[in-house]
N, C-alpha and C. Protein backbone atom coordinates (compact mmCIF):
# COMPACT_ATOMS: atom_id res chain seq x y z
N UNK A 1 17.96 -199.43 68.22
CA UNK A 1 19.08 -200.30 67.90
C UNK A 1 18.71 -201.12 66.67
N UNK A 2 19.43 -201.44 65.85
CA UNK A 2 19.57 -201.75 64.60
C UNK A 2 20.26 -203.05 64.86
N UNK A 3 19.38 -204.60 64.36
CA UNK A 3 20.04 -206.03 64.39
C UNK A 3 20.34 -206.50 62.74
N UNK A 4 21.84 -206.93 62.91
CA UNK A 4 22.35 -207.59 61.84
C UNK A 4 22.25 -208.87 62.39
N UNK A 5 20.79 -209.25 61.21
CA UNK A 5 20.63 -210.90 61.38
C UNK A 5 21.79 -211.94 60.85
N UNK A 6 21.81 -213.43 61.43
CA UNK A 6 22.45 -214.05 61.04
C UNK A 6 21.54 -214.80 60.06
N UNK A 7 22.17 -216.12 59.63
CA UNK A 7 21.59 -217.44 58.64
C UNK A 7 20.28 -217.75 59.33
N UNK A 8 20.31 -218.35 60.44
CA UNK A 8 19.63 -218.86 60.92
C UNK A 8 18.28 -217.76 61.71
N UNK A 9 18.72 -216.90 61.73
CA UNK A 9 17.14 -215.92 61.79
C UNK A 9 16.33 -215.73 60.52
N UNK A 10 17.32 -215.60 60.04
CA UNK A 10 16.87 -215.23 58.82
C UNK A 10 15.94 -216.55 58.06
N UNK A 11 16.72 -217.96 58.15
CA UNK A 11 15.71 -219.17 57.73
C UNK A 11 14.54 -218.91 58.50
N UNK A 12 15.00 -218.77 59.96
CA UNK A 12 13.03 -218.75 60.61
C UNK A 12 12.13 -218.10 60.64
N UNK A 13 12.72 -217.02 59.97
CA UNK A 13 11.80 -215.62 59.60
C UNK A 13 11.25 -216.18 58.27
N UNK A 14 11.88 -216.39 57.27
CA UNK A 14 10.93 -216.75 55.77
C UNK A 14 10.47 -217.96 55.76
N UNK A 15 10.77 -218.94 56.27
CA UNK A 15 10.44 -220.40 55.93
C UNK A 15 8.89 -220.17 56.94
N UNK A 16 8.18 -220.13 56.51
CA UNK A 16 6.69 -220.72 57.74
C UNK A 16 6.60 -222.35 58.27
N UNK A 17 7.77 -223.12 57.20
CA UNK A 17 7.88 -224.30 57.84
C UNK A 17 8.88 -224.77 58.89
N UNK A 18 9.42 -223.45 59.45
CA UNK A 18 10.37 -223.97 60.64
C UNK A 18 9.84 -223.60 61.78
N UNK A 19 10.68 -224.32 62.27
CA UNK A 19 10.00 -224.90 63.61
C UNK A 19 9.80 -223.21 65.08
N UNK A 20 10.61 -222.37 64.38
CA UNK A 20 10.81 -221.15 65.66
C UNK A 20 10.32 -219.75 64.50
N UNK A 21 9.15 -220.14 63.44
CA UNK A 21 8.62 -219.08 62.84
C UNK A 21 8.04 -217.89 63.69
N UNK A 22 7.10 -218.75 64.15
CA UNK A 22 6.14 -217.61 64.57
C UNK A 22 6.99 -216.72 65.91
N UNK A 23 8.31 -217.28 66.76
CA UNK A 23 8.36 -216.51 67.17
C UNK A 23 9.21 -215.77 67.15
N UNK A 24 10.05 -216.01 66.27
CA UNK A 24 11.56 -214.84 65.49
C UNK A 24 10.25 -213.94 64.54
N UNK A 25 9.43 -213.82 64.02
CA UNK A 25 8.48 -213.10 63.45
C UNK A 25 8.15 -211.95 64.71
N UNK A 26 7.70 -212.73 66.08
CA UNK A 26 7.12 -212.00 67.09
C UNK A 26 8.43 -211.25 67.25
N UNK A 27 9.59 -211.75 67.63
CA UNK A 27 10.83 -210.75 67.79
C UNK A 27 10.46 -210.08 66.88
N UNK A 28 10.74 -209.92 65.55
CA UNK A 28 11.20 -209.05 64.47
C UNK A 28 10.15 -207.73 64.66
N UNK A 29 9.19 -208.09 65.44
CA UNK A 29 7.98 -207.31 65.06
C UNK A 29 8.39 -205.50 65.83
N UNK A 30 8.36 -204.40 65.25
CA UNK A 30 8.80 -203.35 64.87
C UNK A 30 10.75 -203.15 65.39
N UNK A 31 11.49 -204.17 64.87
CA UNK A 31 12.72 -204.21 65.02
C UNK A 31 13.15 -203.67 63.48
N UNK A 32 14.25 -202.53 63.55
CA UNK A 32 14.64 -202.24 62.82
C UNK A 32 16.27 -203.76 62.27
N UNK A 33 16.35 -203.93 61.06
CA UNK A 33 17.20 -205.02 60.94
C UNK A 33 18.27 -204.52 59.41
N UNK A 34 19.55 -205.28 59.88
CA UNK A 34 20.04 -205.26 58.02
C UNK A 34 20.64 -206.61 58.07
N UNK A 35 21.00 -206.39 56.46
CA UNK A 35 21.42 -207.82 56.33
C UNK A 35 22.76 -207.38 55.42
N UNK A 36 23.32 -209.14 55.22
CA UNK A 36 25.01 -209.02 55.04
C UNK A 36 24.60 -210.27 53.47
N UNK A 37 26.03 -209.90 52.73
CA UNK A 37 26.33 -210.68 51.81
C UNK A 37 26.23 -212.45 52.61
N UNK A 38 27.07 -212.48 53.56
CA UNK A 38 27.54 -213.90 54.21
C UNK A 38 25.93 -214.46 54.29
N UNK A 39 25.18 -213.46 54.85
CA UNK A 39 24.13 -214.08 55.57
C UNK A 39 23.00 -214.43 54.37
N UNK A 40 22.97 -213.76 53.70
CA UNK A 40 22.19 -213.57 52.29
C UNK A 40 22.29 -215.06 51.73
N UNK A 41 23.67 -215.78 51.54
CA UNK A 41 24.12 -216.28 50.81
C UNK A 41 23.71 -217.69 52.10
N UNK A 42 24.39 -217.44 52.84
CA UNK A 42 24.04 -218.60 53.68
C UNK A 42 22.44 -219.22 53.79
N UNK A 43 21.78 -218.06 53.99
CA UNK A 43 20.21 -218.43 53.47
C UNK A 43 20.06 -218.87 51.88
N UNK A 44 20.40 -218.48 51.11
CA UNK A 44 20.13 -219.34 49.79
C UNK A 44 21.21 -220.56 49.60
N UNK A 45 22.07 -221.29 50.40
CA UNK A 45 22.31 -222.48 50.22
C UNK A 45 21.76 -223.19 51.03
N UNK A 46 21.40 -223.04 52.22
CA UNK A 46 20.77 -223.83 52.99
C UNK A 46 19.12 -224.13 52.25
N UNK A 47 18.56 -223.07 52.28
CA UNK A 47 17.54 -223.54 51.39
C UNK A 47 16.92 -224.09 50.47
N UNK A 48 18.28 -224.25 49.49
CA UNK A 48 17.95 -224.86 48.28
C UNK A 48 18.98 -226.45 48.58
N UNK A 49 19.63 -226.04 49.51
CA UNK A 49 20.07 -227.64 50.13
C UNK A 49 19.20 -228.94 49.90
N UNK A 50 19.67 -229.55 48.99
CA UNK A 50 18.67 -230.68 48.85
C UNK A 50 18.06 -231.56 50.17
N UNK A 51 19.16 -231.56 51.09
CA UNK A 51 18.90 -232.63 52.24
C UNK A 51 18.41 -231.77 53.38
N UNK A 52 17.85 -230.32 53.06
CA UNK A 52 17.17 -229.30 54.11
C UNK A 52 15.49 -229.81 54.12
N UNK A 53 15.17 -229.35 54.89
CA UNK A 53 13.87 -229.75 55.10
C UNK A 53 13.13 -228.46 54.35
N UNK A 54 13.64 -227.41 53.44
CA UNK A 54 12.73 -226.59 52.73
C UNK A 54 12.92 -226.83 51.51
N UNK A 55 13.73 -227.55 50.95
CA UNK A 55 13.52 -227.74 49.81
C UNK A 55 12.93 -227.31 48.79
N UNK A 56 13.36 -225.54 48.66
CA UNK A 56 13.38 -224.73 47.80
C UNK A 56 13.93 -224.62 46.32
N UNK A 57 13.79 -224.14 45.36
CA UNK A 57 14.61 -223.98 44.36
C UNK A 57 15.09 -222.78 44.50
N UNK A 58 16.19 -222.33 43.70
CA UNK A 58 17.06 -220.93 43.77
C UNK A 58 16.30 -220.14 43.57
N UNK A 59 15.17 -220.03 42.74
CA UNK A 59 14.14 -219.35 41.98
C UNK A 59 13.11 -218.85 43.42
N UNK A 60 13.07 -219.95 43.78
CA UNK A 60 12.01 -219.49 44.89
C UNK A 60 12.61 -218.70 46.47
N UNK A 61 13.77 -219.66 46.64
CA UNK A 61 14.47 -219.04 47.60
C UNK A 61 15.07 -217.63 47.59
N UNK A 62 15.62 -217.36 46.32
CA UNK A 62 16.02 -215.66 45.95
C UNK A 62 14.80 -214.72 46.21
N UNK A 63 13.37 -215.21 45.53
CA UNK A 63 12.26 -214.48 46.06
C UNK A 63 11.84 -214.47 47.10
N UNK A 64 11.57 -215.39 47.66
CA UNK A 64 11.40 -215.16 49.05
C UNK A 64 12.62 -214.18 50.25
N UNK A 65 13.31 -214.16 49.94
CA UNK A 65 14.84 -213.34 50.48
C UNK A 65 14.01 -211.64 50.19
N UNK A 66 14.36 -211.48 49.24
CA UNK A 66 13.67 -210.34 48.15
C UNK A 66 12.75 -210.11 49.04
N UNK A 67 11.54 -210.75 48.95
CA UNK A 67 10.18 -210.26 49.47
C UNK A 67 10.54 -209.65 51.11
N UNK A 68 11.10 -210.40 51.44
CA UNK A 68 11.60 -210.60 53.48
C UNK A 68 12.10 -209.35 53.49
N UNK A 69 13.00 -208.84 52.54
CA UNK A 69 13.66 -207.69 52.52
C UNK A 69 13.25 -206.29 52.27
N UNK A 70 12.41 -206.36 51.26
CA UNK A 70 11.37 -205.18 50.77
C UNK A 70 10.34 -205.04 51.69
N UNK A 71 9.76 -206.34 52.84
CA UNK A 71 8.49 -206.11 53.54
C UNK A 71 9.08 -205.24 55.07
N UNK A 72 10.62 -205.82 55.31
CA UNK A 72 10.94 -205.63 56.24
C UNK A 72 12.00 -204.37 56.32
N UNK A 73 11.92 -203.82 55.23
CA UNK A 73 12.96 -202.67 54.74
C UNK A 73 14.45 -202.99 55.48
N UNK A 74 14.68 -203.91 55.15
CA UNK A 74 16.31 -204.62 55.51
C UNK A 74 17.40 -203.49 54.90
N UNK A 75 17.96 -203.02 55.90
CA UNK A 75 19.47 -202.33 55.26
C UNK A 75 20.19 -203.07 54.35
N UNK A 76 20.89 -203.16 53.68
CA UNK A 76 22.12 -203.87 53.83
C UNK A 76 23.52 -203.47 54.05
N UNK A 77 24.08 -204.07 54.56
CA UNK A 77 25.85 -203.25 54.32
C UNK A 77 26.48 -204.55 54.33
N UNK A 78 27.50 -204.03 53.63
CA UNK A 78 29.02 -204.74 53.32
C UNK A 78 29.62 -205.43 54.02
N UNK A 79 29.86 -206.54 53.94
CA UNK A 79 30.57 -207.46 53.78
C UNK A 79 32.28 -206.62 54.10
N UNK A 80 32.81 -205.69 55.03
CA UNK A 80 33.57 -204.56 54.85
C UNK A 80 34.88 -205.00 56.39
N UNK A 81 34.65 -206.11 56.67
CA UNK A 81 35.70 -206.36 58.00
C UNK A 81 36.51 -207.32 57.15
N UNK A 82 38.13 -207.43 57.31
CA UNK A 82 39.07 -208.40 56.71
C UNK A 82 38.59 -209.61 57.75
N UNK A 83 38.98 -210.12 56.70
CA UNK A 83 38.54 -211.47 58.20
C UNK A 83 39.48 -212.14 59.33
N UNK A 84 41.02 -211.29 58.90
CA UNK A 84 41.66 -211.39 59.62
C UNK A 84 41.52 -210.48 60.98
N UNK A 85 40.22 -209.59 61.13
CA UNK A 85 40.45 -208.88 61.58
C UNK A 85 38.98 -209.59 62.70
N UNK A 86 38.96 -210.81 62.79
CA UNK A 86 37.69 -211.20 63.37
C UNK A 86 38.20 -211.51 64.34
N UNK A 87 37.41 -211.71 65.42
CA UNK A 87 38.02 -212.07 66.61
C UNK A 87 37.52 -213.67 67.22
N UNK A 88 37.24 -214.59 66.16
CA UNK A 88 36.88 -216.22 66.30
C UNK A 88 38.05 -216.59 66.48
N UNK A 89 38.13 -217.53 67.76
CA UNK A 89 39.17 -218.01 68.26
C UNK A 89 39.15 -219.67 67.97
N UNK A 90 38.51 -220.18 67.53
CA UNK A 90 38.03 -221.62 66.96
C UNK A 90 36.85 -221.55 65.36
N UNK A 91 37.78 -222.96 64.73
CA UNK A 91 36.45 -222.49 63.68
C UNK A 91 35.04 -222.45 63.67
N UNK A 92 34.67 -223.01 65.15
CA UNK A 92 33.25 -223.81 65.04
C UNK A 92 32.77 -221.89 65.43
N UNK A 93 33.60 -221.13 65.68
CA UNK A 93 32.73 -220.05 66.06
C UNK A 93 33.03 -218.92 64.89
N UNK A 94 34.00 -219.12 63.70
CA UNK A 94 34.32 -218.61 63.05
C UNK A 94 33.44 -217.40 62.35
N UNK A 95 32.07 -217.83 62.11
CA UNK A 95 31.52 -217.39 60.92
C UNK A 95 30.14 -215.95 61.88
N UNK A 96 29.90 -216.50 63.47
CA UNK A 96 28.71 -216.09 64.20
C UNK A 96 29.97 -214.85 64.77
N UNK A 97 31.31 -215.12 64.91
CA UNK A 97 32.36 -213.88 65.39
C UNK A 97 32.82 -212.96 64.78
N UNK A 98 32.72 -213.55 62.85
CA UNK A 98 32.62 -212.13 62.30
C UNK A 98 31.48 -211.47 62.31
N UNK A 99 30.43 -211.98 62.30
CA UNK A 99 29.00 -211.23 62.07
C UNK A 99 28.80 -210.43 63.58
N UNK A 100 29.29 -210.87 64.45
CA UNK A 100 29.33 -209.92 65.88
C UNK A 100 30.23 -208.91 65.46
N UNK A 101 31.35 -208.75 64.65
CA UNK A 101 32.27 -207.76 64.96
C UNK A 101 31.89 -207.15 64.20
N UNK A 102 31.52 -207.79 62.77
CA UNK A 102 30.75 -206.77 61.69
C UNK A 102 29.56 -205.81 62.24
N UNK A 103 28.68 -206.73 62.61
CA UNK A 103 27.72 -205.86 63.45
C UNK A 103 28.17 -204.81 64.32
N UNK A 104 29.35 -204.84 65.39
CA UNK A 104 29.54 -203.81 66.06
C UNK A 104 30.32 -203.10 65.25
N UNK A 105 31.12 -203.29 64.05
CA UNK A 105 31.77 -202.12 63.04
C UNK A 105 30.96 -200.87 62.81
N UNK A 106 29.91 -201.50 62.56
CA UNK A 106 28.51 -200.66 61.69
C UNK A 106 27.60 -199.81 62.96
N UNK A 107 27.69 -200.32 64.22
CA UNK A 107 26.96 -199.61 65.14
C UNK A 107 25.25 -200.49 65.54
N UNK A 108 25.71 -201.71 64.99
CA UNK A 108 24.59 -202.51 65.20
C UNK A 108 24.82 -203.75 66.48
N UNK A 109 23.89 -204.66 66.48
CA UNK A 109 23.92 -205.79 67.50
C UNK A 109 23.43 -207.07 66.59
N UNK A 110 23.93 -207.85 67.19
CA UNK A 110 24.16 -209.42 65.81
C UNK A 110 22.62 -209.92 66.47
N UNK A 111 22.02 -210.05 65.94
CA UNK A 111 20.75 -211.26 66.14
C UNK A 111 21.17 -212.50 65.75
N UNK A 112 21.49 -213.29 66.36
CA UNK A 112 21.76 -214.55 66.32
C UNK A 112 20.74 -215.82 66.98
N UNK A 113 20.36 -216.81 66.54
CA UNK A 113 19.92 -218.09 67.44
C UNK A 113 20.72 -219.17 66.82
N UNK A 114 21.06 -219.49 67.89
CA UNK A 114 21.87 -221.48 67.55
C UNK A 114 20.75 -222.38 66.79
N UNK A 115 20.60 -222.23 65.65
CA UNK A 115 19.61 -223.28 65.07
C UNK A 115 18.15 -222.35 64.89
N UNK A 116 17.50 -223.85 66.09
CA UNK A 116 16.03 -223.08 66.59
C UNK A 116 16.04 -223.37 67.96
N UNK A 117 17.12 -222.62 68.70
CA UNK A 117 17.59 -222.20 70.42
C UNK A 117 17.45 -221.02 69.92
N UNK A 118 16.43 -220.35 69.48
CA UNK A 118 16.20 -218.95 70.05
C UNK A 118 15.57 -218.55 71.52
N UNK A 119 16.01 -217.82 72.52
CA UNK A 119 15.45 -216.54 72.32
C UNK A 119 17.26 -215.58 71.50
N UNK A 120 17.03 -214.97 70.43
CA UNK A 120 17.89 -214.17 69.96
C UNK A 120 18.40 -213.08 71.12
N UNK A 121 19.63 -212.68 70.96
CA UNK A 121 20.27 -211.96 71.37
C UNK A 121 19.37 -210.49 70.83
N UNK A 122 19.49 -209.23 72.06
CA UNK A 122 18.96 -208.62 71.83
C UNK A 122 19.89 -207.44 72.50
């Protein structure tokens, strides 16, 4: 099975300074994964977020993405569901309900954690 990570796996996987590194790393460990435009992007604003606790520059945060991706041979696919076609019934769930439906478009399963409330969906 193949996991389309969200934002927030994805911060605790590259950052070594968050708080649920080492064990979204231990998940990841021989998990096949891809990644999405939304999620891509969501990791490089949060990171370079001034008031984040990684306080990255774009420069560094794009590489580090890059590296995560080439070490971990990350798929990617498209950004390819209308978003009318999501099934978030409130906004607060808006953004984790397309990445579930996207994920099941593609034949995958969403890796998600609330923050750093992992254990990820599996």
């Amino acid at each position: 099975m193949k996991h389309l990570l969200d934002v927030n796996v994805l911060l605790a996987a590259i950052w070594a300074t968050h708080a649920d590194n080492g064990k979204t790393l231990a998940w990841l460990e021989e998990k096949s994964i891809a990644l999405c435009p939304i999620a891509e992007l969501g990791f490089l604003r949060i990171s370079t977020n001034p008031k984040s606790t990684f306080g990255a520059t774009m420069d560094k945060a794009r590489e580090a993405l890059q590296t995560f991706k080439r070490e971990r041979k990350a798929q990617r696919i498209a950004d390819d569901l209308e978003a009318l076609d999501s099934s978030s019934k409130t906004s607060s769930q808006l953004t984790d309900s397309y990445l579930a439906d996207l994920a099941e478009k593609h034949g995958f399963k969403l890796a998600a954690s609330q923050a750093s409330n992992i254990p990820l969906q599996n």
